[in-house]
Protein backbone atom coordinates (compact mmCIF):
# COMPACT_ATOMS: atom_id res chain seq x y z
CA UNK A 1 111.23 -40.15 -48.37
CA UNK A 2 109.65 -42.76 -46.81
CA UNK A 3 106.46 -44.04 -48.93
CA UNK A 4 103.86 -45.25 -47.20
CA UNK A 5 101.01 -47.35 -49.22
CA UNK A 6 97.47 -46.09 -49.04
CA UNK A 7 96.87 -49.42 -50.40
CA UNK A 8 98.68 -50.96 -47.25
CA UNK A 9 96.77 -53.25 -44.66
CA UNK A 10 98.67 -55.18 -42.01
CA UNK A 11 100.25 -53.08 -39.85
CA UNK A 12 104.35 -52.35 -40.21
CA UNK A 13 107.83 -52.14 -38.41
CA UNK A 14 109.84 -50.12 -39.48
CA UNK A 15 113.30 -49.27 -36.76
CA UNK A 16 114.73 -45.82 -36.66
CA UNK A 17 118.42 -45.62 -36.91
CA UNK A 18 121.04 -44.95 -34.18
CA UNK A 19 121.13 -40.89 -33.42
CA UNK A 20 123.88 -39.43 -35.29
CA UNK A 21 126.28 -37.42 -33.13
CA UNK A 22 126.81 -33.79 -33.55
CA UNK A 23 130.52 -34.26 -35.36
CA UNK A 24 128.95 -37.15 -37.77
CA UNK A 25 125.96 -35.27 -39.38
CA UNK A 26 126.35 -34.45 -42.86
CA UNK A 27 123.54 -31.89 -42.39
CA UNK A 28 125.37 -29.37 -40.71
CA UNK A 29 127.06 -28.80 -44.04
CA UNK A 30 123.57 -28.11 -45.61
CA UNK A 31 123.33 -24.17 -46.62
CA UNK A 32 119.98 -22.42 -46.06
CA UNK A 33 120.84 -19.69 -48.80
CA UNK A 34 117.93 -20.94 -51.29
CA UNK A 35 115.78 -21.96 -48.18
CA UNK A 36 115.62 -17.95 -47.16
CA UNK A 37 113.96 -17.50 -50.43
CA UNK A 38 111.09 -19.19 -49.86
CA UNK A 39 107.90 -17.40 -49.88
CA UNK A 40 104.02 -19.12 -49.13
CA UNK A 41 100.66 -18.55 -48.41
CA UNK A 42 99.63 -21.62 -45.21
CA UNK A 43 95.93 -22.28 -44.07
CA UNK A 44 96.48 -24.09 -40.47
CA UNK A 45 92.88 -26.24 -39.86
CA UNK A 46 93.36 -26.89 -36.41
CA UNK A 47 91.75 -29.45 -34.53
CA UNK A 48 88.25 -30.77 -36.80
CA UNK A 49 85.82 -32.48 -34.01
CA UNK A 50 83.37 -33.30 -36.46
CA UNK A 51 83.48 -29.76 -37.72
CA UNK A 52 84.32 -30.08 -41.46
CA UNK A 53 82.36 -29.82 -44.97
CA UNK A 54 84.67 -30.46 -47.92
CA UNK A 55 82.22 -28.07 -50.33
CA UNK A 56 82.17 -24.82 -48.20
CA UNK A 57 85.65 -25.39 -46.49
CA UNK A 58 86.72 -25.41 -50.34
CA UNK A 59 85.13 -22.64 -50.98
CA UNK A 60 86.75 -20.37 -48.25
CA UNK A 61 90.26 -21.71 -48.82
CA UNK A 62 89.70 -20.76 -52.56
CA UNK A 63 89.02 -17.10 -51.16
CA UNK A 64 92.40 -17.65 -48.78
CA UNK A 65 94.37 -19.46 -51.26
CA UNK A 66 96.65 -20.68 -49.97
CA UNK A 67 99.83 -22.56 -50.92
CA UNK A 68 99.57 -25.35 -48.41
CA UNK A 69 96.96 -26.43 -45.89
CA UNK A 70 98.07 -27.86 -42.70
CA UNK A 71 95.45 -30.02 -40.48
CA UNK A 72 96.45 -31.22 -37.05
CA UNK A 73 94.58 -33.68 -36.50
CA UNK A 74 91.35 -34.75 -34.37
CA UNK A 75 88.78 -35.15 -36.93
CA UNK A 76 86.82 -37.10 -34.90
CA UNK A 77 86.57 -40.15 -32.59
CA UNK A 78 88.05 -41.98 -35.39
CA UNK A 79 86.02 -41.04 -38.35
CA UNK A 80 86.81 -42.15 -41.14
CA UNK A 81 84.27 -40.56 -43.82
CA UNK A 82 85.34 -37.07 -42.46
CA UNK A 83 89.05 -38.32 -42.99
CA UNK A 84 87.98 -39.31 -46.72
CA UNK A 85 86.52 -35.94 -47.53
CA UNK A 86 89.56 -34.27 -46.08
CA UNK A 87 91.47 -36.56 -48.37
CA UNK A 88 89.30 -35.11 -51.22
CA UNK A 89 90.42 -31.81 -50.63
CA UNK A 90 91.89 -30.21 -53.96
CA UNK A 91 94.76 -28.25 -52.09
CA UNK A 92 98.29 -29.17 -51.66
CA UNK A 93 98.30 -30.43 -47.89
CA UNK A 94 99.56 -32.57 -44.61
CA UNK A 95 98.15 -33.92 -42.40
CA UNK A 96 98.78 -35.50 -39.23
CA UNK A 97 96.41 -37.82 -36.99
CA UNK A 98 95.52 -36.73 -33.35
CA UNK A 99 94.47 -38.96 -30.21
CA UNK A 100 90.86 -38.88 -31.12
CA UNK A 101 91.79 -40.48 -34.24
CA UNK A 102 92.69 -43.55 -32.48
CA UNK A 103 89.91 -43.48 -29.58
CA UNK A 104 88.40 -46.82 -30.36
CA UNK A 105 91.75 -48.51 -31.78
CA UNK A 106 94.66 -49.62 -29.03
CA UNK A 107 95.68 -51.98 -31.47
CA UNK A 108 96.02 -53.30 -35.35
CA UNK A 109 93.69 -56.25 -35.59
CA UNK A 110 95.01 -58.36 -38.32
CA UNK A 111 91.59 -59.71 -39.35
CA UNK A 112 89.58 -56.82 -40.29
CA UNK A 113 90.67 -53.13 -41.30
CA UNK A 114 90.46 -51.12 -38.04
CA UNK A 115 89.52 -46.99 -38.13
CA UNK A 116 93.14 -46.04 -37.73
CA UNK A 117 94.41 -48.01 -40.68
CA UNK A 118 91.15 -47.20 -42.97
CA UNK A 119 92.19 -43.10 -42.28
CA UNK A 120 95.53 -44.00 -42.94
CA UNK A 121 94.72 -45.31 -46.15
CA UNK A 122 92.57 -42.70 -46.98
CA UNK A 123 95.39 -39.79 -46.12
CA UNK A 124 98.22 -42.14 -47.82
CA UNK A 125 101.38 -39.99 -48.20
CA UNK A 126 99.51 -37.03 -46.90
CA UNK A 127 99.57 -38.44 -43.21
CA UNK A 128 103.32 -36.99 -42.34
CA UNK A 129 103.51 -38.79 -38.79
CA UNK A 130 107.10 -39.70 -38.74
CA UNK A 131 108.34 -38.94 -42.30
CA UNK A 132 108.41 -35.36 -44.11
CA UNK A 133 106.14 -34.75 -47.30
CA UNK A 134 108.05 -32.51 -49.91
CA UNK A 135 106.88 -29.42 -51.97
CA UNK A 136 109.77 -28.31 -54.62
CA UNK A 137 107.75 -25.82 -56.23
CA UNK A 138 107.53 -24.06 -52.66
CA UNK A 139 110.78 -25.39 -51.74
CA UNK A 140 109.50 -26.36 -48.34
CA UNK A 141 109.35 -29.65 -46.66
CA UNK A 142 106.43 -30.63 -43.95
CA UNK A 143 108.07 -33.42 -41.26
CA UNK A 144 105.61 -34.78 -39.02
CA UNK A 145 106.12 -35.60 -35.78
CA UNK A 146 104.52 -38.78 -33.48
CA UNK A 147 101.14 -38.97 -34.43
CA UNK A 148 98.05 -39.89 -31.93
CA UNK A 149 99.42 -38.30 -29.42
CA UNK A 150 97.69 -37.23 -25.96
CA UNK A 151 100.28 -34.99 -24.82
CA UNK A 152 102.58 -35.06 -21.93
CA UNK A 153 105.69 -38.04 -20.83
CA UNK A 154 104.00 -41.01 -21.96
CA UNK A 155 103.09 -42.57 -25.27
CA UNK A 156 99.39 -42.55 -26.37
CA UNK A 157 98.32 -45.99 -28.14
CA UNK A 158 102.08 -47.21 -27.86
CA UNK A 159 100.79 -50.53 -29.46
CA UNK A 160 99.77 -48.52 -32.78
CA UNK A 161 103.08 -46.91 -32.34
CA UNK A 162 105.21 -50.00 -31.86
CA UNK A 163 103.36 -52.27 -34.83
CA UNK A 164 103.38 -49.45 -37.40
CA UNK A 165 106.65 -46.94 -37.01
CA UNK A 166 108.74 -49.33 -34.76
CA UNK A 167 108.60 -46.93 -31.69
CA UNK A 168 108.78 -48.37 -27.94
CA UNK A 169 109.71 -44.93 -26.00
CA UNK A 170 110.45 -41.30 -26.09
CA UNK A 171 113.55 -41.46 -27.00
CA UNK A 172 113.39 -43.89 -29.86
CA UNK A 173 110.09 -41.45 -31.22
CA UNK A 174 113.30 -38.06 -31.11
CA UNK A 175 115.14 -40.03 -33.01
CA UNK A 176 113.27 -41.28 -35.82
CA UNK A 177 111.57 -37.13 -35.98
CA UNK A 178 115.17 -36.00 -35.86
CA UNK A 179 116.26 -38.60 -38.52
CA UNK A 180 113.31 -37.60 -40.53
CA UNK A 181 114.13 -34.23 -40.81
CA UNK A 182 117.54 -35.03 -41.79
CA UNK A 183 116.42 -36.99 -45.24
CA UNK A 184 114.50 -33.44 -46.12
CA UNK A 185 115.64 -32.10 -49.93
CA UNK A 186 118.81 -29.35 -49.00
CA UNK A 187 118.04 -25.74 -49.06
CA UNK A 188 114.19 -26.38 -48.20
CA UNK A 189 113.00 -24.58 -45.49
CA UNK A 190 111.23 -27.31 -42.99
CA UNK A 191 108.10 -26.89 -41.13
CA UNK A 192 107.09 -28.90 -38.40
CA UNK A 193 103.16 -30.38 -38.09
CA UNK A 194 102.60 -32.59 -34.94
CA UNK A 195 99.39 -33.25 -33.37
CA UNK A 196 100.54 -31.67 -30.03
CA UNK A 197 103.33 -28.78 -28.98
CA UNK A 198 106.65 -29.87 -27.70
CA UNK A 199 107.73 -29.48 -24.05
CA UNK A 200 109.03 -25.95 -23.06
CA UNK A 201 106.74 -23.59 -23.69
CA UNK A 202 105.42 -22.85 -20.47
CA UNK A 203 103.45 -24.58 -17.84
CA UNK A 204 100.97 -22.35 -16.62
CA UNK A 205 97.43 -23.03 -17.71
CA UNK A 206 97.25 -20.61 -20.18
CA UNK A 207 99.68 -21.11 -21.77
CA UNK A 208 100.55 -22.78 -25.40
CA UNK A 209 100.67 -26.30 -24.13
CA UNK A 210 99.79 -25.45 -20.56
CA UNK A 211 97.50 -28.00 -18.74
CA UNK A 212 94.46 -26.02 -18.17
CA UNK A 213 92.24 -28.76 -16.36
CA UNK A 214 94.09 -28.91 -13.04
CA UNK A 215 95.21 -26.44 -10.21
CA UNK A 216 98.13 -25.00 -10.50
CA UNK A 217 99.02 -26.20 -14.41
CA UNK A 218 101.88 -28.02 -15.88
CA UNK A 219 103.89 -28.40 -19.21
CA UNK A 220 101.63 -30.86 -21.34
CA UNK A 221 103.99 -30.64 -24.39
CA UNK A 222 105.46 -34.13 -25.88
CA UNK A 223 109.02 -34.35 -25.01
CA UNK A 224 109.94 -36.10 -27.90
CA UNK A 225 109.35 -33.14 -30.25
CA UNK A 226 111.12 -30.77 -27.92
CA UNK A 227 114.35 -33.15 -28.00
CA UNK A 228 113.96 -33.53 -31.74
CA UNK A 229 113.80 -30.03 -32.91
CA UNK A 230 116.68 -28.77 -30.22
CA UNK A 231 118.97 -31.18 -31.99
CA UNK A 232 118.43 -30.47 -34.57
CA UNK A 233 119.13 -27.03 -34.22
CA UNK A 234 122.59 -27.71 -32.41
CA UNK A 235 123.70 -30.11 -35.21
CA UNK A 236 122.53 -28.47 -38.36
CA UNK A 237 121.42 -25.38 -40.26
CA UNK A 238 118.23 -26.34 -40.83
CA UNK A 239 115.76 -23.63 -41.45
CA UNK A 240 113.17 -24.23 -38.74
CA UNK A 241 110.77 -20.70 -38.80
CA UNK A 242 107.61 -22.94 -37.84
CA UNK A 243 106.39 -25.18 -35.52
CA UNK A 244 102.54 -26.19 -35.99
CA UNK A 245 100.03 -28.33 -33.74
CA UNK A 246 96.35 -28.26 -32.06
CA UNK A 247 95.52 -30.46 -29.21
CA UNK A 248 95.21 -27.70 -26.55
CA UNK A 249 92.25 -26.03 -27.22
CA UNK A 250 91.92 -22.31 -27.26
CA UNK A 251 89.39 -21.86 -25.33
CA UNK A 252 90.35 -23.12 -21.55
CA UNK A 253 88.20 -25.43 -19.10
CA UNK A 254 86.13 -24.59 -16.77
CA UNK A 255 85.78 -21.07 -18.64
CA UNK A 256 89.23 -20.00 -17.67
CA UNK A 257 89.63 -17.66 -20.30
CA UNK A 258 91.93 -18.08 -23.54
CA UNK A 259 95.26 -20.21 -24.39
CA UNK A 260 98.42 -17.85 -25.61
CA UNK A 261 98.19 -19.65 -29.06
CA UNK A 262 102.01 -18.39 -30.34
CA UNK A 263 105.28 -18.91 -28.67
CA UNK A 264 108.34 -17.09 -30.58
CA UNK A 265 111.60 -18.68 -29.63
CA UNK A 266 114.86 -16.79 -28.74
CA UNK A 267 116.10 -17.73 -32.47
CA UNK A 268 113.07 -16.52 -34.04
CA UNK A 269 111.11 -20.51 -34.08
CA UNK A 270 107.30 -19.68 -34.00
CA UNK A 271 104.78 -22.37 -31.92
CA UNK A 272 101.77 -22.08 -33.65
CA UNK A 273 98.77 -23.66 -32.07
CA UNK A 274 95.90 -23.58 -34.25
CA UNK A 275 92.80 -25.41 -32.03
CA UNK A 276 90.34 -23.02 -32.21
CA UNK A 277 87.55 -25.17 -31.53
CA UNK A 278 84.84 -25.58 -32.65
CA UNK A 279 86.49 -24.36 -35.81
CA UNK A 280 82.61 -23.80 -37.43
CA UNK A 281 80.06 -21.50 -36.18
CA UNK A 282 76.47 -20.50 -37.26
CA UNK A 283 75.98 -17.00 -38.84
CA UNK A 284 72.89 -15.37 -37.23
CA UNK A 285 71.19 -11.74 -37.45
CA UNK A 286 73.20 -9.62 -35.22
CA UNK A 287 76.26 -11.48 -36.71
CA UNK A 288 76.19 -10.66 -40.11
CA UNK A 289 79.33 -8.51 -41.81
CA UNK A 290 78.78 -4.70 -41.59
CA UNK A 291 79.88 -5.21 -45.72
CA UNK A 292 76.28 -7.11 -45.97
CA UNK A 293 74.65 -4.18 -47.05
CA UNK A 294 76.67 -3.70 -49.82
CA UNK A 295 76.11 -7.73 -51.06
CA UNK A 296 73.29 -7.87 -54.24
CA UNK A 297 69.86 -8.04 -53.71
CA UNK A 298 69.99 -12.12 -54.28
CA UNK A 299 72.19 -12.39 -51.24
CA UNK A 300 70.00 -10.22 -49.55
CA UNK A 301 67.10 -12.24 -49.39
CA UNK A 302 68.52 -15.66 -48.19
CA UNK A 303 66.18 -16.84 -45.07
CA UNK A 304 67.51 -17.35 -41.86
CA UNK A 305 68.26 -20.98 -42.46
CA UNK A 306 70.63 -20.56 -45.64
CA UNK A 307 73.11 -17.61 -43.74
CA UNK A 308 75.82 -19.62 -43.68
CA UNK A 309 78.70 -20.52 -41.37
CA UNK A 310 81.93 -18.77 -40.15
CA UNK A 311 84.68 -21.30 -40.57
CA UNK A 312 88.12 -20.85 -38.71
CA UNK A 313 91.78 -20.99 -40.20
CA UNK A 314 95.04 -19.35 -39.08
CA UNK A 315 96.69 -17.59 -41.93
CA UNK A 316 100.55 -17.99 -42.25
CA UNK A 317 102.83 -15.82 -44.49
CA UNK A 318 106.15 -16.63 -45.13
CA UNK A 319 108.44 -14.23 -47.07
CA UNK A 320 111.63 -14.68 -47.81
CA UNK A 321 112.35 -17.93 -45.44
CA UNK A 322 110.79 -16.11 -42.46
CA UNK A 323 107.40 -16.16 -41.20
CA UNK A 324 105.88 -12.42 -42.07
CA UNK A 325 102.41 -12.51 -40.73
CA UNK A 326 100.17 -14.83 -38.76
CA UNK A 327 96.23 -14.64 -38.55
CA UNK A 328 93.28 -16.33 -37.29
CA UNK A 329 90.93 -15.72 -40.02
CA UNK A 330 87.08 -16.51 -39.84
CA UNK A 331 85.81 -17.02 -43.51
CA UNK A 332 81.93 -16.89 -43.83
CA UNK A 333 80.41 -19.23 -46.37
CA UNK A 334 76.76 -18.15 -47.54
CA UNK A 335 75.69 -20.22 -50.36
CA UNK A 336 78.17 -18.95 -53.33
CA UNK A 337 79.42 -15.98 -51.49
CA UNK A 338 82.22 -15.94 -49.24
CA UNK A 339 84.49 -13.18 -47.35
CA UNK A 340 86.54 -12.70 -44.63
CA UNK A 341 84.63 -11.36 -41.76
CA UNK A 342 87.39 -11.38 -38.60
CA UNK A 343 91.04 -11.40 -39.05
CA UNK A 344 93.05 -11.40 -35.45
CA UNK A 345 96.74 -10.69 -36.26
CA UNK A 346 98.63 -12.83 -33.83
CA UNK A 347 102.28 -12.03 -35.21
CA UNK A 348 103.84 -9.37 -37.47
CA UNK A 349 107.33 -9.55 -39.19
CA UNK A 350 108.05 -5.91 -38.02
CA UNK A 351 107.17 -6.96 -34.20
C-alpha cells in the first residue's frame, strides 16, 4: 500500500511504473474463490456541497449500519472544517476528493499550507486517490481513482496532479489506477471510488455521466478510469462488482428531469452514481412519516423548528462477492429519533 502522511506538507512525486503487458501480470493468476465470499453492508455519501453534520449524519448511519461508508467527494469549495468533521466520522470509510475540493488551489504553494493539502491531511490514508485502502475483516479493498477531477478528456488542476502523484496525462493517470489495483491483498473483492464515472456509459444527457448542460449531450466520463478498469479486466481476475462516483448530479440542468444513476455492465460491473444533491433536506408538516403517529408523545410535541432533516445515502448490499441490492435511502434525523422514511430500490440481485 502506498502510505501517505497526514502529517505530510510539501507536496510529492511519486512516478507510476511502466504498464505491465497482458502475458507479464502476475495477477491473472490471482483466484477470486475467497473474494465471492464476501458479504457487506456500504453507505455511498455522494457529493456533500456544504451539506454535512457529523452528529446527525452519525446518527442515521448508526440506524443504516453499515460496513463501509464511501464519500465521493465535493464537500465544498475547498472546505476544510467540513473535511475535518468527515475525518471524525467513527465508521470504517474512503474517501476521495472532487473538483470543488481544489476550486481555489491550481497549485502547492511551498510557503504556507494550501486547502488541498490541509484536507489531505485531515483525510490521511482515508483519501484513496491513486492508491487502494484495505479492509481484511471485509475482505474488500477500496482503489481510488484520479482525484479532483472535472470530468471529460482533460486533466483538472494537472499542477496538483503532477507535484503530488507524478501524473502529466491520461495515460500515465490508467496506469498508475491500473497499477494500484494490482498491489490489492489476493482474493479481496475490489471496489472502485472515483470522484467522476469513467467514459462509456452513454452520452445522452440523461444519462450516468451524460453532459446535461448542452444540446444534444456527450460522454463526460474520465477516460482514464474507463482504460484502467477494462484492463484490468482483460489481464486479470479481479473481482470488480462495483464502480462508485458523484460528480453528475441527479437532478439535470435547466430542469431536464433525472440522471439514470446505475449502469450494469455486460459482465455484471455496476456504475453507481450517488450525487443526489443536495443530499439534506428540511422535514416540514405535510412531510412527516405516515409512522409519526405511532412515535411517543415526547416526539410528538417537537415545534416546527426542531423536525429534523431527511439526509440522503445509497444503500449497497453485497452477498456473496456480488452486489444483492442497491437503494437510495432518505434517513430522517429528529432530535434522538431516527428512521428510514423513503427507500428507492435502484437494483435487485434477482433482476
Amino acid at each position: 500500500m502506498l502510505s501517505l502522511s497526514a502529517s505530510f506538507h510539501a507536496p510529492f512525486v511519486s512516478i507510476p511504473p511502466s504498464r505491465p503487458s497482458s502475458s507479464s501480470s502476475l495477477s491473472s493468476k490471482r483466484s477470486t474463490t475467497f473474494s465471492m465470499s464476501v458479504s457487506a453492508r456500504i453507505a455511498v455519501v455522494g457529493d456533500v456541497h456544504d451539506d454535512w453534520n457529523l452528529e446527525e449524519d452519525t446518527k442515521a448511519l448508526q440506524l443504516l449500519q453499515p460496513d463501509l461508508v464511501l464519500f465521493t467527494g465535493d464537500f465544498g469549495n475547498e472546505n476544510v472544517d467540513l473535511v475535518q468533521s468527515v475525518a471524525d466520522l467513527q465508521f470504517p470509510k474512503a474517501v476521495i476528493l472532487g473538483n470543488h475540493d481544489s476550486w481555489c488551489t491550481q497549485q502547492f504553494s511551498q510557503k504556507r499550507k494550501d486547502g488541498v493539502q490541509l484536507q489531505l491531511e485531515c483525510l490521511g490514508e482515508e483519501h484513496v486517490g491513486y492508491r487502494h485502502l484495505d479492509f481484511p475483516s471485509l475482505k474488500l479493498s477500496v482503489v481510488g481513482g484520479r482525484p479532483f477531477s472535472c470530468g471529460g478528456d482533460r486533466l483538472f488542476r494537472k499542477k496538483l496532479l503532477s507535484a503530488r502523484y507524478g501524473i502529466q496525462d491520461m495515460d500515465g493517470s490508467a496506469v498508475r489506477i491500473y497499477n494500484t489495483a494490482l498491489r490489492t491483498p489476493e482474493n479481496h473483492l475490489i471496489i472502485f471510488l472515483a470522484h467522476n464515472g469513467p467514459t462509456g456509459l452513454g452520452s445522452n444527457l440523461n444519462d450516468i455521466c451524460g453532459k446535461d448542460w448542452v444540446f444534444g449531450g456527450g460522454d463526460h466520463g474520465d477516460p482514464d478510469l474507463a482504460q484502467a478498469i477494462a484492463h484490468l479486466k482483460e489481464t486479470t481476475r479481479l473481482n470488480i462488482p462495483l464502480v462508485v462516483f458523484g460528480h453528475m448530479h441527479k437532478e439535470l440542468a435547466h430542469g431536464n428531469g433525472l440522471r439514470k444513476m446505475i449502469v450494469i455492465s455486460n459482465d455484471k460491473t455496476i456504475y453507481l452514481n450517488g450525487a443526489i444533491v443536495p443530499r439534506v433536506k428540511r422535514i416540514n408538516d405535510d412531510e412527516r412519516s405516515p409512522s409519526s403517529s405511532f412515535m411517543n408523545s415526547e416526539t410528538s410535541q417537537l415545534t416546527s423548528e426542531s423536525r429534523g432533516t431527511k439526509r440522503a445515502f445509497t444503500v449497497v448490499e453485497i452477498l456473496e462477492g456480488r452486489v444483492d441490492k442497491i437503494a437510495e435511502t432518505w434517513v430522517s434525523v429528529n432530535g434522538d429519533v431516527t428512521l428510514v422514511e423513503e427507500e428507492h430500490v435502484l437494483f435487485e440481485g434477482s433482476n
